[in-house]
PDB file of N, CA and C in Angstrom:
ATOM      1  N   UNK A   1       3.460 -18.265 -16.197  1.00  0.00           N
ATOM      2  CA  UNK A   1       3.621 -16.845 -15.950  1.00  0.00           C
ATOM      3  C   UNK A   1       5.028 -16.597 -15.428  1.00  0.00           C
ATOM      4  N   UNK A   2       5.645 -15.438 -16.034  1.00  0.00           N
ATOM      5  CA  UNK A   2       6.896 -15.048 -15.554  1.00  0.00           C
ATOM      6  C   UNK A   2       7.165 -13.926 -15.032  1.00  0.00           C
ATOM      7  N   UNK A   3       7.547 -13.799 -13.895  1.00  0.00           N
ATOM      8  CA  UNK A   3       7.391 -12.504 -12.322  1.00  0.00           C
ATOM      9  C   UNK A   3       8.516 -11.765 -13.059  1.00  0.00           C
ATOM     10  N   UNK A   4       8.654 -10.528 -12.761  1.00  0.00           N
ATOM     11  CA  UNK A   4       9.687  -9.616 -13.153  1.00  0.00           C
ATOM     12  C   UNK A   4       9.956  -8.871 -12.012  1.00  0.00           C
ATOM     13  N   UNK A   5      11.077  -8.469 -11.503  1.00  0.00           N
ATOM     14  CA  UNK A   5      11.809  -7.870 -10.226  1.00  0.00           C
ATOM     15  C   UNK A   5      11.447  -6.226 -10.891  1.00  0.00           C
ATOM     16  N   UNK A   6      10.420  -5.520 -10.105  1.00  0.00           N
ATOM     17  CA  UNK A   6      10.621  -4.187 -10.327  1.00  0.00           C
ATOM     18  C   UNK A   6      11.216  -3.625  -9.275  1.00  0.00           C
ATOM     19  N   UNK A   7      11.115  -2.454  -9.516  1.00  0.00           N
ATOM     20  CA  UNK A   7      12.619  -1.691  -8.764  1.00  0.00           C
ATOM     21  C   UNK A   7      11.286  -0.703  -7.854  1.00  0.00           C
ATOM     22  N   UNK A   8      11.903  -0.557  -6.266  1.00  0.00           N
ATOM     23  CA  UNK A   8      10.825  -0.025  -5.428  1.00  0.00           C
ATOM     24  C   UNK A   8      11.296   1.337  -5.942  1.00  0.00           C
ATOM     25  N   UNK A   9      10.315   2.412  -5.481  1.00  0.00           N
ATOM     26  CA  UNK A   9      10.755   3.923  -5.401  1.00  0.00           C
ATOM     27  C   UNK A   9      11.937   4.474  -4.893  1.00  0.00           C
ATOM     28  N   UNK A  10      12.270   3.559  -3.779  1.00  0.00           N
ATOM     29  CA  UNK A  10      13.293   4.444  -2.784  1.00  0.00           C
ATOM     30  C   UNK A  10      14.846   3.564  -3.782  1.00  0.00           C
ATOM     31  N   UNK A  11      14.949   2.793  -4.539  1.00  0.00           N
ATOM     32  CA  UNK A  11      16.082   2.627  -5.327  1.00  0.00           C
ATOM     33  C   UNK A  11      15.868   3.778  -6.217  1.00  0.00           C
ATOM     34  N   UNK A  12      15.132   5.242  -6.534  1.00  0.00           N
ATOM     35  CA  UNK A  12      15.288   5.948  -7.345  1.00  0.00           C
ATOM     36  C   UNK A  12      15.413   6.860  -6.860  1.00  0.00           C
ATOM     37  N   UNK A  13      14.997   6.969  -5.354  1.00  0.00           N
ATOM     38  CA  UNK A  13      15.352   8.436  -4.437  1.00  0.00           C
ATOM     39  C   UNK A  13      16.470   8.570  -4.213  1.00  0.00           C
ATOM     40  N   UNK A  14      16.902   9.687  -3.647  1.00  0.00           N
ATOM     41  CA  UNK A  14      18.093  10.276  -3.295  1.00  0.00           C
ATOM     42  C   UNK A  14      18.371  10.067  -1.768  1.00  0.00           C
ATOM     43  N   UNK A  15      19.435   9.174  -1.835  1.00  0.00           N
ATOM     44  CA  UNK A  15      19.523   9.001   0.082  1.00  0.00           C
ATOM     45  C   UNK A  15      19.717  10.171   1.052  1.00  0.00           C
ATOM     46  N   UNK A  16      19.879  11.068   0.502  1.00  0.00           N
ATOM     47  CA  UNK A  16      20.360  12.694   1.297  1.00  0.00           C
ATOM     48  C   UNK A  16      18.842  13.049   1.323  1.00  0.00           C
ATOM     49  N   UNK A  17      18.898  13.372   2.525  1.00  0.00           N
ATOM     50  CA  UNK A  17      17.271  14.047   2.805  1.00  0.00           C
ATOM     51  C   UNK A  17      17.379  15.659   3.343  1.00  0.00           C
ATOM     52  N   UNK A  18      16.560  16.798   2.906  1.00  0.00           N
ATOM     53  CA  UNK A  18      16.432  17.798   3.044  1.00  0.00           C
ATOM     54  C   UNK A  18      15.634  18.460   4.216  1.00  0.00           C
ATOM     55  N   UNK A  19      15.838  19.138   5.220  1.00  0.00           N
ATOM     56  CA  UNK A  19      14.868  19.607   5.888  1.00  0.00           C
ATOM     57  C   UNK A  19      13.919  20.497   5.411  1.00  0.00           C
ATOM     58  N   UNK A  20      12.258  20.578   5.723  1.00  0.00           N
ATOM     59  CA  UNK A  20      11.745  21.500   4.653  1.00  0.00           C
ATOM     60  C   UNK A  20      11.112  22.743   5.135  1.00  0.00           C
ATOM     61  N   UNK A  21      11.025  23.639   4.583  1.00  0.00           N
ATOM     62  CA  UNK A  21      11.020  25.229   5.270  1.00  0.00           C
ATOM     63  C   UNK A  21       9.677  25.390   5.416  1.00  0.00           C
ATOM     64  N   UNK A  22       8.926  24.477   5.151  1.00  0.00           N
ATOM     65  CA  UNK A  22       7.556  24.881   4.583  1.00  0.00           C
ATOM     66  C   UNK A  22       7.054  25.060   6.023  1.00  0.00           C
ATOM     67  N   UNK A  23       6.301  26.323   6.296  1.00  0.00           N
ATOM     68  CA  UNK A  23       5.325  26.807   7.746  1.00  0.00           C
ATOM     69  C   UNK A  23       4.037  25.847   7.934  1.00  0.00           C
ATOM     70  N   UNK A  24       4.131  25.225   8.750  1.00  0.00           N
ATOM     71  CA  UNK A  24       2.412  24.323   8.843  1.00  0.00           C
ATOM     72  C   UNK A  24       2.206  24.438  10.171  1.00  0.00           C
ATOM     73  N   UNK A  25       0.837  24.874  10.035  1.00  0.00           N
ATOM     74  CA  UNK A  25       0.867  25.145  12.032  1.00  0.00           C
ATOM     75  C   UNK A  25       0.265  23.601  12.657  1.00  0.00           C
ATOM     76  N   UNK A  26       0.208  22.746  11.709  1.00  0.00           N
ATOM     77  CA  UNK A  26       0.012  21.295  12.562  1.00  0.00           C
ATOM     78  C   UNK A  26       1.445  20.510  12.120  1.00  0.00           C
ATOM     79  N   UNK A  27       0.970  19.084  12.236  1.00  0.00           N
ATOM     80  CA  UNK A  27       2.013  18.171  12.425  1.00  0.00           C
ATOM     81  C   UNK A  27       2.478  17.752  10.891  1.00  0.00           C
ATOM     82  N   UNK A  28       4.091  17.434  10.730  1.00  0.00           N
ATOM     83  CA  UNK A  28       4.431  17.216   9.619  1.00  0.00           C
ATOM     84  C   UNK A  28       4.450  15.841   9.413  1.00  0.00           C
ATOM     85  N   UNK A  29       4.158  15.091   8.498  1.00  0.00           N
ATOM     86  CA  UNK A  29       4.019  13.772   8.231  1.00  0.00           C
ATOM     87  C   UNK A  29       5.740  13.085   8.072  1.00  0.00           C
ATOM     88  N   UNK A  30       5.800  12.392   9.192  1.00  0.00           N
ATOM     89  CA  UNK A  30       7.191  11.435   9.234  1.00  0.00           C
ATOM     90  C   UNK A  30       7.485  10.665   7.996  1.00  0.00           C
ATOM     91  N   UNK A  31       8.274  10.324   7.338  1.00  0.00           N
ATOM     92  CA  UNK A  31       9.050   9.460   6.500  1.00  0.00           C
ATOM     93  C   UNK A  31       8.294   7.952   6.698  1.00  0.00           C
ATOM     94  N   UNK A  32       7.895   7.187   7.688  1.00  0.00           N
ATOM     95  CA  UNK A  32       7.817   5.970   7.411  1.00  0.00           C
ATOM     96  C   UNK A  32       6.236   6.167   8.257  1.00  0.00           C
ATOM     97  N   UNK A  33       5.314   7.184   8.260  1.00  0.00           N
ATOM     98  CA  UNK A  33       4.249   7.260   8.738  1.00  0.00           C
ATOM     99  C   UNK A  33       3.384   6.253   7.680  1.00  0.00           C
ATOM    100  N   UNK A  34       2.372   5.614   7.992  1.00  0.00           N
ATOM    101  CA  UNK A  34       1.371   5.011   6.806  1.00  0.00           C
ATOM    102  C   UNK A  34      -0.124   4.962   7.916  1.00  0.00           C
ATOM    103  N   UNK A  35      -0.946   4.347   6.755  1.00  0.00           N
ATOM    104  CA  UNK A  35      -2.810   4.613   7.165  1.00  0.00           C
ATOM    105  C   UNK A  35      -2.679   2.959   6.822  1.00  0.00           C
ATOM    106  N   UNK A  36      -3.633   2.632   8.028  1.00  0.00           N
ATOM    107  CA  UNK A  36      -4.128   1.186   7.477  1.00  0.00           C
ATOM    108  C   UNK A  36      -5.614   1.337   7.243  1.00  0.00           C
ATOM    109  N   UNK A  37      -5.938   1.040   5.826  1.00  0.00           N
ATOM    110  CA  UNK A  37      -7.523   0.564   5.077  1.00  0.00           C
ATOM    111  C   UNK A  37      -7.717  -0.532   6.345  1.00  0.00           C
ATOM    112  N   UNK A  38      -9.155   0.158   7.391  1.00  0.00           N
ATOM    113  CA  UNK A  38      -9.323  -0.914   7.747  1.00  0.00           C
ATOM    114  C   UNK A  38     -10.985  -0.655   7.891  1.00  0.00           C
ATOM    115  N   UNK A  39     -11.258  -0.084   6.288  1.00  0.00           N
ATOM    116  CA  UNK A  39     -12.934  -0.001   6.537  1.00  0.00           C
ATOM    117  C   UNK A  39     -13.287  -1.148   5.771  1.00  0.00           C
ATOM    118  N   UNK A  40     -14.480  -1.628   6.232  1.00  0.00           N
ATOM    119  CA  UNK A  40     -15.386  -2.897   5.742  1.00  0.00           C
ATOM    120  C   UNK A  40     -14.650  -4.153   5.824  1.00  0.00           C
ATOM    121  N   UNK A  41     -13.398  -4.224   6.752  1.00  0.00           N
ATOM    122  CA  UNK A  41     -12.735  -5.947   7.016  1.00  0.00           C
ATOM    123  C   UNK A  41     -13.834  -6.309   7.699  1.00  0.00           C
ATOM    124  N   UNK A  42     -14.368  -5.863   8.620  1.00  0.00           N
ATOM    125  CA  UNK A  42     -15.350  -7.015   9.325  1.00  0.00           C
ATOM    126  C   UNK A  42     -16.882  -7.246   8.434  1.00  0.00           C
ATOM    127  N   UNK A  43     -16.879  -6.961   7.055  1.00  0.00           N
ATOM    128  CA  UNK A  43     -18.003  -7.380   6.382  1.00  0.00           C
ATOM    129  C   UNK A  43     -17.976  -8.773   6.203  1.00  0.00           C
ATOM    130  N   UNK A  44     -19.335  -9.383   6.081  1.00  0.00           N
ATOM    131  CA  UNK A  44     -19.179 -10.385   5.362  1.00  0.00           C
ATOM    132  C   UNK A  44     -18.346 -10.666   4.143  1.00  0.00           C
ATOM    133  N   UNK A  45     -18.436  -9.796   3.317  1.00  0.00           N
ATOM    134  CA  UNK A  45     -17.831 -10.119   2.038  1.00  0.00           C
ATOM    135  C   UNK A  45     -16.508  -9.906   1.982  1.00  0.00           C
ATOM    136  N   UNK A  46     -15.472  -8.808   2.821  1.00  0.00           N
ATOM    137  CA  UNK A  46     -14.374  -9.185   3.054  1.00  0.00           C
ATOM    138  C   UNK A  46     -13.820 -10.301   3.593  1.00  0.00           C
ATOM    139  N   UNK A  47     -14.696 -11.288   4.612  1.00  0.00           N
ATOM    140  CA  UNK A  47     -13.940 -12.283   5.082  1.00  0.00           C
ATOM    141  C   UNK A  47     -14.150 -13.692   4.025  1.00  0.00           C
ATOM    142  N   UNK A  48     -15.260 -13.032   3.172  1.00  0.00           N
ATOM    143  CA  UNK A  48     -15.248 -13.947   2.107  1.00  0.00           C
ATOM    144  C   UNK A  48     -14.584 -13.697   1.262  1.00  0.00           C
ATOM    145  N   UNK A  49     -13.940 -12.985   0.687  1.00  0.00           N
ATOM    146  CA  UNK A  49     -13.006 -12.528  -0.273  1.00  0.00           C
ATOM    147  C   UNK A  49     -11.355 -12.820   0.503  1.00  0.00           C
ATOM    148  N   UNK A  50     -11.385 -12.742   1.855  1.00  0.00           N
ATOM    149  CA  UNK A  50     -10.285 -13.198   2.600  1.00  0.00           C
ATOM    150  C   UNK A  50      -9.353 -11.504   2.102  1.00  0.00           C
ATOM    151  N   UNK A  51     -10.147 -10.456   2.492  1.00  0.00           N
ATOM    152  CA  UNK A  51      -8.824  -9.321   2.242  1.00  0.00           C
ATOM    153  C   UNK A  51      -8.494  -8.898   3.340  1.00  0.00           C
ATOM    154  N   UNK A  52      -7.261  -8.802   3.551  1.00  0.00           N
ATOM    155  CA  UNK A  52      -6.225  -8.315   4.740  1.00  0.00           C
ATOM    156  C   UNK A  52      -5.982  -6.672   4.450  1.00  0.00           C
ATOM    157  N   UNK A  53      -5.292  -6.690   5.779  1.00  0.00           N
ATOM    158  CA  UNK A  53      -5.377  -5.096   5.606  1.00  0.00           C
ATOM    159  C   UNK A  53      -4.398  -4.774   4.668  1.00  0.00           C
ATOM    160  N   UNK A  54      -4.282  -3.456   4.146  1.00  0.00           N
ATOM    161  CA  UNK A  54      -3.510  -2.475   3.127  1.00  0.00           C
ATOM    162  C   UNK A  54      -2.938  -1.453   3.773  1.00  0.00           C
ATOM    163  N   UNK A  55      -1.770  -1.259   3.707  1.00  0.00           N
ATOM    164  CA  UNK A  55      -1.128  -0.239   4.191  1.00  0.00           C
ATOM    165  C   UNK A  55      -0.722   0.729   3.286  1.00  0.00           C
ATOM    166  N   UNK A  56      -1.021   2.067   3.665  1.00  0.00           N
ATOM    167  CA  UNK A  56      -0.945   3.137   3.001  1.00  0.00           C
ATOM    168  C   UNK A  56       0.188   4.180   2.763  1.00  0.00           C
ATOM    169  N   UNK A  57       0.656   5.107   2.426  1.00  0.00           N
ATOM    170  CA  UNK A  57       1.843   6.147   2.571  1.00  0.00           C
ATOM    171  C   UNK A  57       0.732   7.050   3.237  1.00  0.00           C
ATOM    172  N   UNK A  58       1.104   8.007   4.094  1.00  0.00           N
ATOM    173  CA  UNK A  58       0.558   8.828   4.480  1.00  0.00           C
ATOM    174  C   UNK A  58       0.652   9.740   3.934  1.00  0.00           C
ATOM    175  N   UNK A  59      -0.313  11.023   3.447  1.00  0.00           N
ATOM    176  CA  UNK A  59      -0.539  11.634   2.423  1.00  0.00           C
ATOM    177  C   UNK A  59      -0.212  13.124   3.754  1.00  0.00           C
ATOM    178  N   UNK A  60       0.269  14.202   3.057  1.00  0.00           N
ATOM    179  CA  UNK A  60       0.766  15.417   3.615  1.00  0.00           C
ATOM    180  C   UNK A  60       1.854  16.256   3.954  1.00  0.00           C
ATOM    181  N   UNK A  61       2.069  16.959   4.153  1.00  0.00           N
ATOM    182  CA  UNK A  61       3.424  17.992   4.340  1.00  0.00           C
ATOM    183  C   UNK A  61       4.255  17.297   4.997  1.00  0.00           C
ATOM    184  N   UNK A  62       5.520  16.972   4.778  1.00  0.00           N
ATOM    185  CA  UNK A  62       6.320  16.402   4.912  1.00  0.00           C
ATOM    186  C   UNK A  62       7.415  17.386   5.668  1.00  0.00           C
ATOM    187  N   UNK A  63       8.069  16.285   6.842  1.00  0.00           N
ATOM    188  CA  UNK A  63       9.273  16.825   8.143  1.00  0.00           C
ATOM    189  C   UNK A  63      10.472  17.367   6.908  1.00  0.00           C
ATOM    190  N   UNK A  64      11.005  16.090   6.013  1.00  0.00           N
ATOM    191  CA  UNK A  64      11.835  15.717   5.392  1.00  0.00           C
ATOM    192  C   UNK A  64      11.698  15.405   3.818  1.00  0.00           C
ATOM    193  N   UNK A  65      12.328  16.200   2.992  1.00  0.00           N
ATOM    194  CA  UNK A  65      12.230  16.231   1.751  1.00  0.00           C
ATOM    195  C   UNK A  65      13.503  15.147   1.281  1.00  0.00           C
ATOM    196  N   UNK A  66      13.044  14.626  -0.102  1.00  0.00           N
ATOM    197  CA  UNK A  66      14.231  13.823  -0.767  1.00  0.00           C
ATOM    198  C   UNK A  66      14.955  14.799  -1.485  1.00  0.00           C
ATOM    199  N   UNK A  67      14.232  16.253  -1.964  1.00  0.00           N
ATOM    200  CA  UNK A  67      14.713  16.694  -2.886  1.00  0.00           C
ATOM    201  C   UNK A  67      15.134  18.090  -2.207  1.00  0.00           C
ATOM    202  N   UNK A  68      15.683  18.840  -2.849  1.00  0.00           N
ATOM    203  CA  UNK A  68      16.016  20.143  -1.945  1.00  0.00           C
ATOM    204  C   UNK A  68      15.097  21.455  -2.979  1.00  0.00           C
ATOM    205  N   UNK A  69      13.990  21.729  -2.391  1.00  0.00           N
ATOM    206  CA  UNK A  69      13.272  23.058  -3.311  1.00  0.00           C
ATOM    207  C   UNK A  69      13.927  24.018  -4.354  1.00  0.00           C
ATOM    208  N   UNK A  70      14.954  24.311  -3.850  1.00  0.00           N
ATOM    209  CA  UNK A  70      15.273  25.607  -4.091  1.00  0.00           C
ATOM    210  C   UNK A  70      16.030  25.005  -5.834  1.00  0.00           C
ATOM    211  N   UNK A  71      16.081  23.567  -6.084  1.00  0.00           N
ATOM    212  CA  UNK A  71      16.267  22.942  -7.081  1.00  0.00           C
ATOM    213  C   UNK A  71      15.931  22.429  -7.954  1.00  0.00           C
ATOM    214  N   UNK A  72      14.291  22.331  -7.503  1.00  0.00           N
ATOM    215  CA  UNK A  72      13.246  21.546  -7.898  1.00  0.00           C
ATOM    216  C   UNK A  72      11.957  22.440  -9.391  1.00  0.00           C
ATOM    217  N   UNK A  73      12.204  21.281 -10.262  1.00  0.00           N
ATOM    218  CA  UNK A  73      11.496  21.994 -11.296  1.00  0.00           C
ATOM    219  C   UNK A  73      10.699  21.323 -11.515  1.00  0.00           C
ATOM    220  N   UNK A  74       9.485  21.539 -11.390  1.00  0.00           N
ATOM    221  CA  UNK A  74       8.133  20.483 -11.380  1.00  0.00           C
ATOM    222  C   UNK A  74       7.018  20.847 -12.713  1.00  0.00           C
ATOM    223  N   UNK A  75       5.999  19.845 -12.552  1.00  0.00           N
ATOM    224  CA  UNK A  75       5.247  19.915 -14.151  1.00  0.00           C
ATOM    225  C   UNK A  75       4.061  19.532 -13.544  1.00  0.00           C
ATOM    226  N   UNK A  76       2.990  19.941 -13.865  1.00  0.00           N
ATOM    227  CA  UNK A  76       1.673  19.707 -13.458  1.00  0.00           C
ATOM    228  C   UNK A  76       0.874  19.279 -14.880  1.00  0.00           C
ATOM    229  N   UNK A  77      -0.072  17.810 -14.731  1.00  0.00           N
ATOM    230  CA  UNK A  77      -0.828  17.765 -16.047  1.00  0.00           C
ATOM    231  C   UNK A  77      -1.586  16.833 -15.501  1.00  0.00           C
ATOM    232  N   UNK A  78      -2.494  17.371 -16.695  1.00  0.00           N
ATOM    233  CA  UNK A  78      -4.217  16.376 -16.431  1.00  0.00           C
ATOM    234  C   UNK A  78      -4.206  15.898 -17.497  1.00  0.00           C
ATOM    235  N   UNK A  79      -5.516  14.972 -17.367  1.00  0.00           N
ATOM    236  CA  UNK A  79      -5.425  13.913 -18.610  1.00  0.00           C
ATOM    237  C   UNK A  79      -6.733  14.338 -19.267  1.00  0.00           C
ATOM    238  N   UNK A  80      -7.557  15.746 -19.325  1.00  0.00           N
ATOM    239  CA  UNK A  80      -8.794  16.220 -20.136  1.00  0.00           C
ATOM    240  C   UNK A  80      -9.511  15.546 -18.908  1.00  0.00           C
ATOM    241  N   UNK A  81     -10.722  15.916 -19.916  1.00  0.00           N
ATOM    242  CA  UNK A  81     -12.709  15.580 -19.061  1.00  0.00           C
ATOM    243  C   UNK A  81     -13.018  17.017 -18.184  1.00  0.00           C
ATOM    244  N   UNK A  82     -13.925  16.839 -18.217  1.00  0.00           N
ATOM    245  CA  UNK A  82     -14.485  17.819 -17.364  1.00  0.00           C
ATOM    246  C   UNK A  82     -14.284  17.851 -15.764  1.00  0.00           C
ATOM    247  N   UNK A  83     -14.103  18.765 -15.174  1.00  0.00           N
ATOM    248  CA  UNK A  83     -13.672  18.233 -13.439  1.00  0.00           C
ATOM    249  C   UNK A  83     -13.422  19.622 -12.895  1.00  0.00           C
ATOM    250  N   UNK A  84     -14.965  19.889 -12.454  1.00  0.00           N
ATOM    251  CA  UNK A  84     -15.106  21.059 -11.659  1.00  0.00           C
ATOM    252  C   UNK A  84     -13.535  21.388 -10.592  1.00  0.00           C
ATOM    253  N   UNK A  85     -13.422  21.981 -10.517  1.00  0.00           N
ATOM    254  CA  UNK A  85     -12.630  22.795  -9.381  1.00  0.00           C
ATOM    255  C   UNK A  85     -11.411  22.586  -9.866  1.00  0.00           C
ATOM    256  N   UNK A  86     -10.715  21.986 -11.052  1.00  0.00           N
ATOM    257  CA  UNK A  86      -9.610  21.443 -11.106  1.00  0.00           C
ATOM    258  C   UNK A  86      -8.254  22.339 -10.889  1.00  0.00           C
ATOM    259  N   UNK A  87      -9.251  23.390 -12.080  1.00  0.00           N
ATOM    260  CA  UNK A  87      -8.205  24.732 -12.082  1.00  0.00           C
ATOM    261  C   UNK A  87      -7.658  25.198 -10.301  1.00  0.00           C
ATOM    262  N   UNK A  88      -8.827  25.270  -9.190  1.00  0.00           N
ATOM    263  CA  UNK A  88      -8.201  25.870  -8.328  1.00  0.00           C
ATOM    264  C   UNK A  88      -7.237  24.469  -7.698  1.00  0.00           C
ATOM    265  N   UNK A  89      -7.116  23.227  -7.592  1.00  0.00           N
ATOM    266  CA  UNK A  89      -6.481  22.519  -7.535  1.00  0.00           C
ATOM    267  C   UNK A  89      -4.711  22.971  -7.983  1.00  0.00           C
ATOM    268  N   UNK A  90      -4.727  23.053  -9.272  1.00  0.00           N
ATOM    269  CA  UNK A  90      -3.865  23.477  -9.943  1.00  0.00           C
ATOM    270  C   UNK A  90      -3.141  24.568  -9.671  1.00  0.00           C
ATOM    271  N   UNK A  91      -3.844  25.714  -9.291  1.00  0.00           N
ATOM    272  CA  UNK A  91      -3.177  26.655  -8.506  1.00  0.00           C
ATOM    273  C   UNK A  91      -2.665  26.770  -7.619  1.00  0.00           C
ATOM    274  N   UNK A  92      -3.635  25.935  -6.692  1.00  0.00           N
ATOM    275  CA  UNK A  92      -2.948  25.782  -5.175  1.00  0.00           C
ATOM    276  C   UNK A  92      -1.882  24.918  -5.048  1.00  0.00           C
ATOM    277  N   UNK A  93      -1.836  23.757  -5.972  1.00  0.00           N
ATOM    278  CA  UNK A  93      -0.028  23.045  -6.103  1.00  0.00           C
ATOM    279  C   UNK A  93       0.996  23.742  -6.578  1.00  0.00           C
ATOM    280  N   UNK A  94       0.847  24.408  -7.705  1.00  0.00           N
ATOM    281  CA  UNK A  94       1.472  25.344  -8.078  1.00  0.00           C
ATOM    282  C   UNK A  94       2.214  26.688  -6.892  1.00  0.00           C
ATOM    283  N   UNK A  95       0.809  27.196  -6.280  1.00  0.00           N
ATOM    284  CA  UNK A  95       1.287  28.318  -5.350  1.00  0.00           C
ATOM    285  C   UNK A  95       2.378  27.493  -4.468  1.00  0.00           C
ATOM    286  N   UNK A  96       1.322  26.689  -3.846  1.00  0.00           N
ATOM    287  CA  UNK A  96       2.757  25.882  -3.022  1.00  0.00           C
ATOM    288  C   UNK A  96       3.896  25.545  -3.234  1.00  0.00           C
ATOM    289  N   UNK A  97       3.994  25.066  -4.083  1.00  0.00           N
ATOM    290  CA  UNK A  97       5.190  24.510  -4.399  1.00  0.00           C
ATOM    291  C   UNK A  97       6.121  25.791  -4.837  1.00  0.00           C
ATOM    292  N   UNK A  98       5.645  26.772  -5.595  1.00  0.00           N
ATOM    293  CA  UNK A  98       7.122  28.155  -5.448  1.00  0.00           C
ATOM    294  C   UNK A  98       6.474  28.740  -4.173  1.00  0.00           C
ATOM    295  N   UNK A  99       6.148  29.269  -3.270  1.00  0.00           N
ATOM    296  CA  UNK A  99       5.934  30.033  -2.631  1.00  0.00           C
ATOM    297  C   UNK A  99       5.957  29.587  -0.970  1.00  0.00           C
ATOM    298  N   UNK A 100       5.300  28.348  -1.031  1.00  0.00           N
ATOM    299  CA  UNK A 100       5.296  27.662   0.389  1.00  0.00           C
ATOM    300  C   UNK A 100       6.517  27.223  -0.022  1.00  0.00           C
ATOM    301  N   UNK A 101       7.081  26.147  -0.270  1.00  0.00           N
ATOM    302  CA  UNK A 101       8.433  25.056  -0.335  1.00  0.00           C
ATOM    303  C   UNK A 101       9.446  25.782  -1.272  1.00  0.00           C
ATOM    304  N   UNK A 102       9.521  26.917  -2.270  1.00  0.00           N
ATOM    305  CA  UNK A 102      10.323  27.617  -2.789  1.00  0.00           C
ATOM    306  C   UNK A 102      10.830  26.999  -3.877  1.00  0.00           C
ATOM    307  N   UNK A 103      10.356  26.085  -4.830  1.00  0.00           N
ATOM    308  CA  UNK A 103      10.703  25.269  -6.013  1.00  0.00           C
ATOM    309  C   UNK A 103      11.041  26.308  -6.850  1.00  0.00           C
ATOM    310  N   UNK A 104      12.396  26.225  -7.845  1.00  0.00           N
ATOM    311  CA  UNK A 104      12.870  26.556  -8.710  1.00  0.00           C
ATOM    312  C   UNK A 104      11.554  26.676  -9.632  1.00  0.00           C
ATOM    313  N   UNK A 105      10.729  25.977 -10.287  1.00  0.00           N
ATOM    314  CA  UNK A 105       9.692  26.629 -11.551  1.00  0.00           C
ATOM    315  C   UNK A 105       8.993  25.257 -11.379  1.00  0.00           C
ATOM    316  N   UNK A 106       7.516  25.918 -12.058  1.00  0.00           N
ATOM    317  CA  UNK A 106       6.450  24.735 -12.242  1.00  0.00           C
ATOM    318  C   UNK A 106       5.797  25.299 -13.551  1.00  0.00           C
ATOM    319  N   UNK A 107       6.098  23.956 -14.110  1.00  0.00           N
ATOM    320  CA  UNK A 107       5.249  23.919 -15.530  1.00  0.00           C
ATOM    321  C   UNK A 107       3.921  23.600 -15.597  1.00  0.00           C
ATOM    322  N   UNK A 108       2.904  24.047 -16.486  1.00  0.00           N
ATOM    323  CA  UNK A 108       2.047  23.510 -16.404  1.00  0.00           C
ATOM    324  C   UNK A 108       1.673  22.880 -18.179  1.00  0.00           C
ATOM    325  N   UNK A 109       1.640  21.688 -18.390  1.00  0.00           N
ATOM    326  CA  UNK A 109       1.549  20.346 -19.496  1.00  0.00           C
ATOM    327  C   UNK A 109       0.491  20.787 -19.998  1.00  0.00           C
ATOM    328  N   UNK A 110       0.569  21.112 -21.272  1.00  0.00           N
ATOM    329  CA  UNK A 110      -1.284  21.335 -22.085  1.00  0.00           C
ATOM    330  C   UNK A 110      -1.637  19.914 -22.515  1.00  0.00           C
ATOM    331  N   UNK A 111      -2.153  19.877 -22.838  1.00  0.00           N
ATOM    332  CA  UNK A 111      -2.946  18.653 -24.060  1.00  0.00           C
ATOM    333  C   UNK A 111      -2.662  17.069 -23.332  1.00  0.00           C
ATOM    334  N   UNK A 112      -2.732  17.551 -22.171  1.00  0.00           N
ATOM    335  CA  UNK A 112      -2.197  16.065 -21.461  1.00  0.00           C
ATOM    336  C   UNK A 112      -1.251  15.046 -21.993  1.00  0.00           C
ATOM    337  N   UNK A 113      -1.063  13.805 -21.614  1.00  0.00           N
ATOM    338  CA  UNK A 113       0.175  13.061 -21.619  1.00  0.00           C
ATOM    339  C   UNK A 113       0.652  13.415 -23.215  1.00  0.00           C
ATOM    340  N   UNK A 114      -0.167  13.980 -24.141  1.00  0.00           N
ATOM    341  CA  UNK A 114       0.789  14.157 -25.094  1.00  0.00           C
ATOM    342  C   UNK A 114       1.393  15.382 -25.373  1.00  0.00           C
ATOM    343  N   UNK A 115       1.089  16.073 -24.302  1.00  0.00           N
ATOM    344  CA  UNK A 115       1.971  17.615 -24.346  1.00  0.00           C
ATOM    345  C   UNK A 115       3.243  17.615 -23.835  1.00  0.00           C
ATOM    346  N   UNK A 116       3.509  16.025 -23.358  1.00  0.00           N
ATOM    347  CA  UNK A 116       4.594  16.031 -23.698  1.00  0.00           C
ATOM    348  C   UNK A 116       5.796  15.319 -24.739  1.00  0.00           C
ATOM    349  N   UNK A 117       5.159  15.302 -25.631  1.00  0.00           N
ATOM    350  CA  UNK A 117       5.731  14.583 -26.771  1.00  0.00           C
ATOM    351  C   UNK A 117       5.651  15.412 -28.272  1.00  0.00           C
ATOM    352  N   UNK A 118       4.410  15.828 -28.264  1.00  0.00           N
ATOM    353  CA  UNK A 118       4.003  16.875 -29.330  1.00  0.00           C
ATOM    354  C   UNK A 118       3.698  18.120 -29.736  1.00  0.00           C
ATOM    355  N   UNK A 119       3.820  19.006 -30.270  1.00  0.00           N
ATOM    356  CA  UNK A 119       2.968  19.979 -30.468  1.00  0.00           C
ATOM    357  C   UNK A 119       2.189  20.126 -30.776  1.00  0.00           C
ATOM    358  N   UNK A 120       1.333  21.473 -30.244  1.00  0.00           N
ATOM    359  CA  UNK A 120       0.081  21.413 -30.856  1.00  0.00           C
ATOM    360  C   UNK A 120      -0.059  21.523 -32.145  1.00  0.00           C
TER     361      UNK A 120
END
């Protein structure tokens, strides 16, 4: 077997970080915040499987942006199936993102991963 060097995320981010305007009346999630998975280590079958903990990115509104909004042109897409609520999902990233954080435009992708390659 032959290992291949992939390239982490932050070799593709932008080292200039943005402060972000967005109003949250709780706490904004720090840059190097993470969650440690630490449900079911003390099972039997985790210590038989020998799994260690996993560290997570912390998921939420962010202190510090990589990108600056007022620049930002984003694309929203699903991949089909059925999936109650999706649409209001969709809206509410959408609203946010122009209205809370002020993004330049959000697309929304029809026909999933191949809406962007083809027409209908």
């Amino acid at each position: 077997a032959k290992f291949m060097k992939l390239d982490h995320l932050s070799d593709w981010l932008p080292q200039e970080m943005h402060e972000s305007k967005l109003i949250w009346k709780g706490n904004k999630v720090g840059t190097d915040e993470t969650v440690l998975d630490v449900m079911y280590l003390d099972s039997e079958r985790a210590k038989a499987k020998n799994i260690k903990l996993h560290q997570w990115v912390r998921a939420g509104p962010r202190a510090l942006l990589y990108f600056n909004p007022s620049e930002v042109v984003a694309a929203i897409v699903t991949c089909g199936g059925l999936c109650p609520g999706l649409n209001n999902v969709i809206r509410s990233v959408a609203y946010t993102l122009l209205k809370s954080y002020g993004a330049k435009k959000v697309y929304g992708v029809q026909y999933g991963y191949k809406g962007f390659f083809d027409s209908p």
